[in-house]
N, C-alpha and C. Protein backbone atom coordinates (compact mmCIF):
# COMPACT_ATOMS: atom_id res chain seq x y z
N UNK A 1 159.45 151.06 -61.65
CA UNK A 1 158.17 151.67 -62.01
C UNK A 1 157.09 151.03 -61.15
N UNK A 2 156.27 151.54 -60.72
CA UNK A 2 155.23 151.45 -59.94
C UNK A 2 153.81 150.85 -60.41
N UNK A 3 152.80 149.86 -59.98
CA UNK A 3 151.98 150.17 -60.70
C UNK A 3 150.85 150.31 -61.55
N UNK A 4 150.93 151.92 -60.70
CA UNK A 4 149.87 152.88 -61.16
C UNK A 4 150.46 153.63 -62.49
N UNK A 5 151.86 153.68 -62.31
CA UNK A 5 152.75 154.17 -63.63
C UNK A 5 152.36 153.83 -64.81
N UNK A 6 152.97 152.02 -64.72
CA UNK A 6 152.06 150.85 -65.41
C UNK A 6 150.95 151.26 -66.19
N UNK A 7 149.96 151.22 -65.11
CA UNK A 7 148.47 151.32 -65.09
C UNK A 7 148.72 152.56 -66.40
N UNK A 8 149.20 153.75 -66.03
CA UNK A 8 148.83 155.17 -67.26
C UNK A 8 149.32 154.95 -68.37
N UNK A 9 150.55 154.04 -68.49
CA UNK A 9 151.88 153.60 -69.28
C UNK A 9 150.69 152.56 -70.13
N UNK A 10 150.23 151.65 -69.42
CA UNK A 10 149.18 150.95 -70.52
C UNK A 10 148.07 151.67 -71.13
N UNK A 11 147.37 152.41 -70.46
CA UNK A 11 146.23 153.72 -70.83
C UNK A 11 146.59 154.11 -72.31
N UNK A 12 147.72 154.95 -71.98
CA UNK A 12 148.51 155.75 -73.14
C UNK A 12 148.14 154.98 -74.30
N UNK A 13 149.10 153.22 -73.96
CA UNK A 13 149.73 152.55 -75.15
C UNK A 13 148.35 151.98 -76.00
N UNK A 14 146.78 152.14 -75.16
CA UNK A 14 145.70 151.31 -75.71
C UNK A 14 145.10 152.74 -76.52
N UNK A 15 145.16 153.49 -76.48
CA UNK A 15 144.92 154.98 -76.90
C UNK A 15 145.41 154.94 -78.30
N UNK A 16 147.21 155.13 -78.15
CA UNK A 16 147.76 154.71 -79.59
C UNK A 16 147.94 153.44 -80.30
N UNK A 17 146.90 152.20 -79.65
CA UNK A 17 147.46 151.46 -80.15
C UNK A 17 146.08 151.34 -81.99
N UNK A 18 146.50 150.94 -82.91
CA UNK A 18 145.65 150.38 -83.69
C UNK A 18 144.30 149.98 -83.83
N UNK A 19 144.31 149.63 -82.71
CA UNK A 19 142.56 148.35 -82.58
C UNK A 19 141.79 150.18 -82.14
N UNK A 20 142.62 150.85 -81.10
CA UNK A 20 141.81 151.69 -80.77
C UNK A 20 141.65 153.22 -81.15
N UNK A 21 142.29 153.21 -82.15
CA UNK A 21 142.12 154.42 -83.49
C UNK A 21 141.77 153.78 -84.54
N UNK A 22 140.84 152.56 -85.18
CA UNK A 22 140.32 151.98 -86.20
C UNK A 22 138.81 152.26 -85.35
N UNK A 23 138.65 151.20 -83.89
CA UNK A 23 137.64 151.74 -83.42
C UNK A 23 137.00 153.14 -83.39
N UNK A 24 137.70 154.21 -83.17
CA UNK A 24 137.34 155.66 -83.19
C UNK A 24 136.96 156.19 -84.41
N UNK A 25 137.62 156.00 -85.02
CA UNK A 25 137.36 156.10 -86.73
C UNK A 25 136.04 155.43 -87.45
N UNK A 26 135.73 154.32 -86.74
CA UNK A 26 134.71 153.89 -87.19
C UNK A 26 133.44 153.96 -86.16
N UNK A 27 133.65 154.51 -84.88
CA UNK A 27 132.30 154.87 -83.88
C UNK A 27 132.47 156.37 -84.90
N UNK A 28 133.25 157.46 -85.44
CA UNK A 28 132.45 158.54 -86.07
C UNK A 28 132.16 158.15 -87.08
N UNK A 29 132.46 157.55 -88.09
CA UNK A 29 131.84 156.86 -89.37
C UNK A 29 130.01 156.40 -89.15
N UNK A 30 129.96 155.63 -87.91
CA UNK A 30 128.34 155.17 -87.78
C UNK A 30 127.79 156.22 -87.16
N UNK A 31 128.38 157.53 -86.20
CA UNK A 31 128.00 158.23 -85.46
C UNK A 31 126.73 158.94 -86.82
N UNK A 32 127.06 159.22 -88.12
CA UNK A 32 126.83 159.95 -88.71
C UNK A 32 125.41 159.32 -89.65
N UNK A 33 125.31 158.26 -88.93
CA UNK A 33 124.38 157.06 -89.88
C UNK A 33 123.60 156.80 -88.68
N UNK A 34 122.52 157.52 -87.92
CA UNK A 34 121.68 157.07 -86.69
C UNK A 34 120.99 155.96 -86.89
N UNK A 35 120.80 155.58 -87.77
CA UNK A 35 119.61 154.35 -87.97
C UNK A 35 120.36 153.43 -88.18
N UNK A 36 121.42 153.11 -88.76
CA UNK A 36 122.53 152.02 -88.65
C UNK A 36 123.23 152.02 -87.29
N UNK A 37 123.57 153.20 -87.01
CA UNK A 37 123.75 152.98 -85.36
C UNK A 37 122.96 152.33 -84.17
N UNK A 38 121.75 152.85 -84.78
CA UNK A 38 120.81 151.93 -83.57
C UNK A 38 120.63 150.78 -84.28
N UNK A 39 120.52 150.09 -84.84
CA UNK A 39 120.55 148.49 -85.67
C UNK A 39 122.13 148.04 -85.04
N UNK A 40 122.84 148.36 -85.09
CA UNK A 40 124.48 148.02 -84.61
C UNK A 40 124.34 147.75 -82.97
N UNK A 41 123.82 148.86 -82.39
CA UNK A 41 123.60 148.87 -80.70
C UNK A 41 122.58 147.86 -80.73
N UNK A 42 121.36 147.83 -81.16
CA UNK A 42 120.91 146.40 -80.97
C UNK A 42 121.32 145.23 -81.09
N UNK A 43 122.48 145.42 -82.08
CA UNK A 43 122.76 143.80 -82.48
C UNK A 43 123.69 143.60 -81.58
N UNK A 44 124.14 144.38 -80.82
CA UNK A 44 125.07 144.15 -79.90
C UNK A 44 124.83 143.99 -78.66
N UNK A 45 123.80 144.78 -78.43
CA UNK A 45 123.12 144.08 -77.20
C UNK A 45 122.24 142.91 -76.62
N UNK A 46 121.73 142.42 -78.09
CA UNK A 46 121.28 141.16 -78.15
C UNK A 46 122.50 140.02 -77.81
N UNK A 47 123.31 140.45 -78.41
CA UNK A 47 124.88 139.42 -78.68
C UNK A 47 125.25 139.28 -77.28
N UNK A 48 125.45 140.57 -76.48
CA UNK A 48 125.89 140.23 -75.61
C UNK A 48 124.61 139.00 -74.56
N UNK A 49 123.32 139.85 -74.39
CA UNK A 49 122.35 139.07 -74.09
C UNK A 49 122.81 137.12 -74.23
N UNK A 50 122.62 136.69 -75.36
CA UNK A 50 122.92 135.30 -75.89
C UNK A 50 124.33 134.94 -75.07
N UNK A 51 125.14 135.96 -74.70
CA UNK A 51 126.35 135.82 -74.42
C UNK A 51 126.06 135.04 -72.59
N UNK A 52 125.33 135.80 -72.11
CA UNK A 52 125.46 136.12 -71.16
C UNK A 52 124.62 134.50 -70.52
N UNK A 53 123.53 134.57 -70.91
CA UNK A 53 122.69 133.19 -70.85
C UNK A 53 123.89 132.07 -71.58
N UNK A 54 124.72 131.58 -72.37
CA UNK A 54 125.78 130.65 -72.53
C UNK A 54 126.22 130.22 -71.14
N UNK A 55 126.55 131.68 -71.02
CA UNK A 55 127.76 131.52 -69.68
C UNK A 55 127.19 130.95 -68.29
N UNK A 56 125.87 131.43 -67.89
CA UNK A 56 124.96 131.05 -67.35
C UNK A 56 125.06 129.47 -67.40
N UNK A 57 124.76 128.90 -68.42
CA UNK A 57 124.38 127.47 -68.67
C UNK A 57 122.79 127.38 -69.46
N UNK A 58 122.13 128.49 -69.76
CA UNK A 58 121.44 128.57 -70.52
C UNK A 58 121.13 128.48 -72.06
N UNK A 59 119.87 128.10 -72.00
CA UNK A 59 119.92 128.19 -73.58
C UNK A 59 119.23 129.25 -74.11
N UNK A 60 120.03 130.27 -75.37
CA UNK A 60 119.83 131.22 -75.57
C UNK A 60 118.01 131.39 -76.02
N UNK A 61 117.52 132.30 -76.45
CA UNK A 61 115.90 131.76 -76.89
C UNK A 61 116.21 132.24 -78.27
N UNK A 62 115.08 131.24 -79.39
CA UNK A 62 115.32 130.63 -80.67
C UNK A 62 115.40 132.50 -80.78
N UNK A 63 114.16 133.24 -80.61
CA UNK A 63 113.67 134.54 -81.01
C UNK A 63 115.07 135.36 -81.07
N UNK A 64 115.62 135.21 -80.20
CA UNK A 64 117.06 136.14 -80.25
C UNK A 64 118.14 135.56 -81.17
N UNK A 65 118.28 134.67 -81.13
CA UNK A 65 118.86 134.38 -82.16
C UNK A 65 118.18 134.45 -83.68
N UNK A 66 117.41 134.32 -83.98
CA UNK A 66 116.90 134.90 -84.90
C UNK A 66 117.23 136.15 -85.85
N UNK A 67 116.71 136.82 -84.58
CA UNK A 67 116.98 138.60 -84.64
C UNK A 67 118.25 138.73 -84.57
N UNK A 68 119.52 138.17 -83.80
CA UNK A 68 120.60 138.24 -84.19
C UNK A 68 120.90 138.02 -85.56
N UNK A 69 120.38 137.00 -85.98
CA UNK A 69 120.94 136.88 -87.53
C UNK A 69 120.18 137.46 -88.63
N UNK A 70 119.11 138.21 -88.41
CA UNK A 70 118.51 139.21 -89.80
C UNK A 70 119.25 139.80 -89.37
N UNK A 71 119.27 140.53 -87.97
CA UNK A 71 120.57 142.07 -87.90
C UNK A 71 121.39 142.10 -88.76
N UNK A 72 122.11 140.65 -88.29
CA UNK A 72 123.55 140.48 -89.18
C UNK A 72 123.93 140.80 -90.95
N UNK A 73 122.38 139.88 -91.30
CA UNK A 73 122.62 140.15 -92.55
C UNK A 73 122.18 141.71 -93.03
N UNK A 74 121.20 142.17 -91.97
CA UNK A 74 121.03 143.74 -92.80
C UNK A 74 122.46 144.54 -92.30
N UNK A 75 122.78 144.39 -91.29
CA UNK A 75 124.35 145.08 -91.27
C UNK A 75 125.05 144.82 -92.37
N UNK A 76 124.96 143.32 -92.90
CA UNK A 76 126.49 143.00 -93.40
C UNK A 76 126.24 144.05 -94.98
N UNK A 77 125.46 144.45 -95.23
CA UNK A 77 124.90 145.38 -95.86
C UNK A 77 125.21 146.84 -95.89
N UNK A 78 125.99 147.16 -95.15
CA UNK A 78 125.95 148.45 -95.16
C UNK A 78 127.80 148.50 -94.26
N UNK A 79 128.45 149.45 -95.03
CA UNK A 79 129.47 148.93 -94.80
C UNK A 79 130.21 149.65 -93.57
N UNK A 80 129.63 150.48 -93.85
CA UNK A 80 129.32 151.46 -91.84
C UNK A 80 129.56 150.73 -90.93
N UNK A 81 128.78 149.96 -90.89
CA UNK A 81 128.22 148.59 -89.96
C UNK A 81 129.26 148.28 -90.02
N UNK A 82 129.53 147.49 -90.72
CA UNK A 82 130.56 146.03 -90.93
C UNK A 82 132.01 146.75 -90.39
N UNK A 83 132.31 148.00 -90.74
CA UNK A 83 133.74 148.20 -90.52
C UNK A 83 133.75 148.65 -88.70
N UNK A 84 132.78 149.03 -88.48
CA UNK A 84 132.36 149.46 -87.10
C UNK A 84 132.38 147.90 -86.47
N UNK A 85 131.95 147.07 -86.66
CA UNK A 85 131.79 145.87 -85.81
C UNK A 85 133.19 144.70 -85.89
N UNK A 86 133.72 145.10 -87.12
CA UNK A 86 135.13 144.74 -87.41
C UNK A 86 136.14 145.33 -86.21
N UNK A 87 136.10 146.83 -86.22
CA UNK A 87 136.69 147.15 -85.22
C UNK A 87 136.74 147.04 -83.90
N UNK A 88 135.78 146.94 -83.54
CA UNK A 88 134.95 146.58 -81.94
C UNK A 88 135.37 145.22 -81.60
N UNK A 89 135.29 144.18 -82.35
CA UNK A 89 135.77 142.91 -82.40
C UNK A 89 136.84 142.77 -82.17
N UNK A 90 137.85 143.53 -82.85
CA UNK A 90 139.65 143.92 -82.62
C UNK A 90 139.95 144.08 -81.41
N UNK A 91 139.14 145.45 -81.55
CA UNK A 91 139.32 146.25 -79.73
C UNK A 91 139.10 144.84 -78.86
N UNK A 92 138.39 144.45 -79.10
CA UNK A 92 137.68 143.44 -77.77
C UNK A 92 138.79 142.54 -77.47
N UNK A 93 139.18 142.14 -78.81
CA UNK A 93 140.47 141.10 -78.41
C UNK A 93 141.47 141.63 -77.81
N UNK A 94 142.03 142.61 -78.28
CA UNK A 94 142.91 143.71 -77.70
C UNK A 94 142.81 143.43 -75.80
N UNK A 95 141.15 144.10 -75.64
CA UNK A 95 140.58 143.91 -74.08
C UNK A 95 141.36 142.98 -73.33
N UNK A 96 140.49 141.52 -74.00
CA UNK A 96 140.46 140.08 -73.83
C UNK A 96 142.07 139.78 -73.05
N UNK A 97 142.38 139.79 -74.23
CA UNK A 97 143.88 139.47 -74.28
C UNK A 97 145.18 140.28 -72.62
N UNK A 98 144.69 142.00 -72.27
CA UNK A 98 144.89 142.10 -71.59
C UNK A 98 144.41 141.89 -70.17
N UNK A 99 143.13 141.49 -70.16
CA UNK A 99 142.71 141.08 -69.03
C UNK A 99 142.92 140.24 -68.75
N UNK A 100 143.57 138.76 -69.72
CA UNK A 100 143.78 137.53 -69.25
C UNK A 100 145.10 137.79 -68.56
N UNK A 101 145.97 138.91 -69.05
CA UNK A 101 146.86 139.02 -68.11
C UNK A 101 147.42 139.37 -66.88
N UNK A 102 146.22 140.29 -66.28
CA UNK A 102 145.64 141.18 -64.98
C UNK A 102 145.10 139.89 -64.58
N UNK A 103 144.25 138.84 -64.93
CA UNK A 103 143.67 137.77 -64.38
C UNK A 103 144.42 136.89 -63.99
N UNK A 104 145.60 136.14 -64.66
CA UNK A 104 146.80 135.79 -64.22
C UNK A 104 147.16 135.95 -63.22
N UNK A 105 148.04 137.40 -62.78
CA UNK A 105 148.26 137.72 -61.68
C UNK A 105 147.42 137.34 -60.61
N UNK A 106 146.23 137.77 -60.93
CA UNK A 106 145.25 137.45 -59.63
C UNK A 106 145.49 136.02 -59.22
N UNK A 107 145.05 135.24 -60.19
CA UNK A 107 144.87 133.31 -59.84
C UNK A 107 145.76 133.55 -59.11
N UNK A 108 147.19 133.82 -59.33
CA UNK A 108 148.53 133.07 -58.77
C UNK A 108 148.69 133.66 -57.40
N UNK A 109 148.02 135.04 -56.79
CA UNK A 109 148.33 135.46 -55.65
C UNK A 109 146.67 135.12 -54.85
N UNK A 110 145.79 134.30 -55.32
CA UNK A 110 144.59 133.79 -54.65
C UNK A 110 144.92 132.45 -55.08
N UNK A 111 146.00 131.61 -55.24
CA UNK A 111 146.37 130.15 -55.45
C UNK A 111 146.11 129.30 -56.63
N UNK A 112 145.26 130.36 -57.44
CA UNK A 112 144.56 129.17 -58.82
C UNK A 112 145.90 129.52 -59.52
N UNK A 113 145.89 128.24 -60.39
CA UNK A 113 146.87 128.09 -61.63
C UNK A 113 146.00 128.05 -62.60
């Protein structure tokens, strides 16, 4: 097998897998709740924001974190939210998990272990 085979052969398997029919199920669940949706997309784009300055070597600012955590608690509130960000979280690991293995490959044919 080839692969680009691979490549569709994994496509397929992230399609049927779990993390990414809980995700789908729960992006139409919030689809239907606009104002919890945009509270969710903010809190996620803040998250990533904080994320991004970590990685940096920065320190996140107090204000965003802040606002990260009222989000949190008015999400954890509404259960739209919560099952939507439950899933996304899954998915992500799901991601995570395969990219560390595409990343692998790379180190070992550019010399990192």
């Amino acid at each position: 097998m080839n692969v680009y085979d691979c490549a569709n052969e994994l496509a397929k398997a992230m399609r049927e897998s779990h993390e990414f029919k809980k995700l789908k199920e729960a992006n139409a669940l919030l689809a239907k709740e606009p104002e919890t949706k945009k509270l969710v997309d903010e809190f996620l784009q803040l998250n990533q924001e904080v994320e991004i300055a970590k990685y940096q070597g920065q320190e996140a600012p107090a204000e965003k974190t802040e606002k990260i955590k009222n989000l949190y608690n008015l999400l954890a509130l509404k259960s739209e939210a919560m099952e939507y960000l439950n899933a996304f979280m899954r998915f992500q690991m799901m991601m995570a998990d395969i990219t560390k293995s595409i990343n692998d490959v790379v180190k070992e044919v550019v010399g990192e272990k």
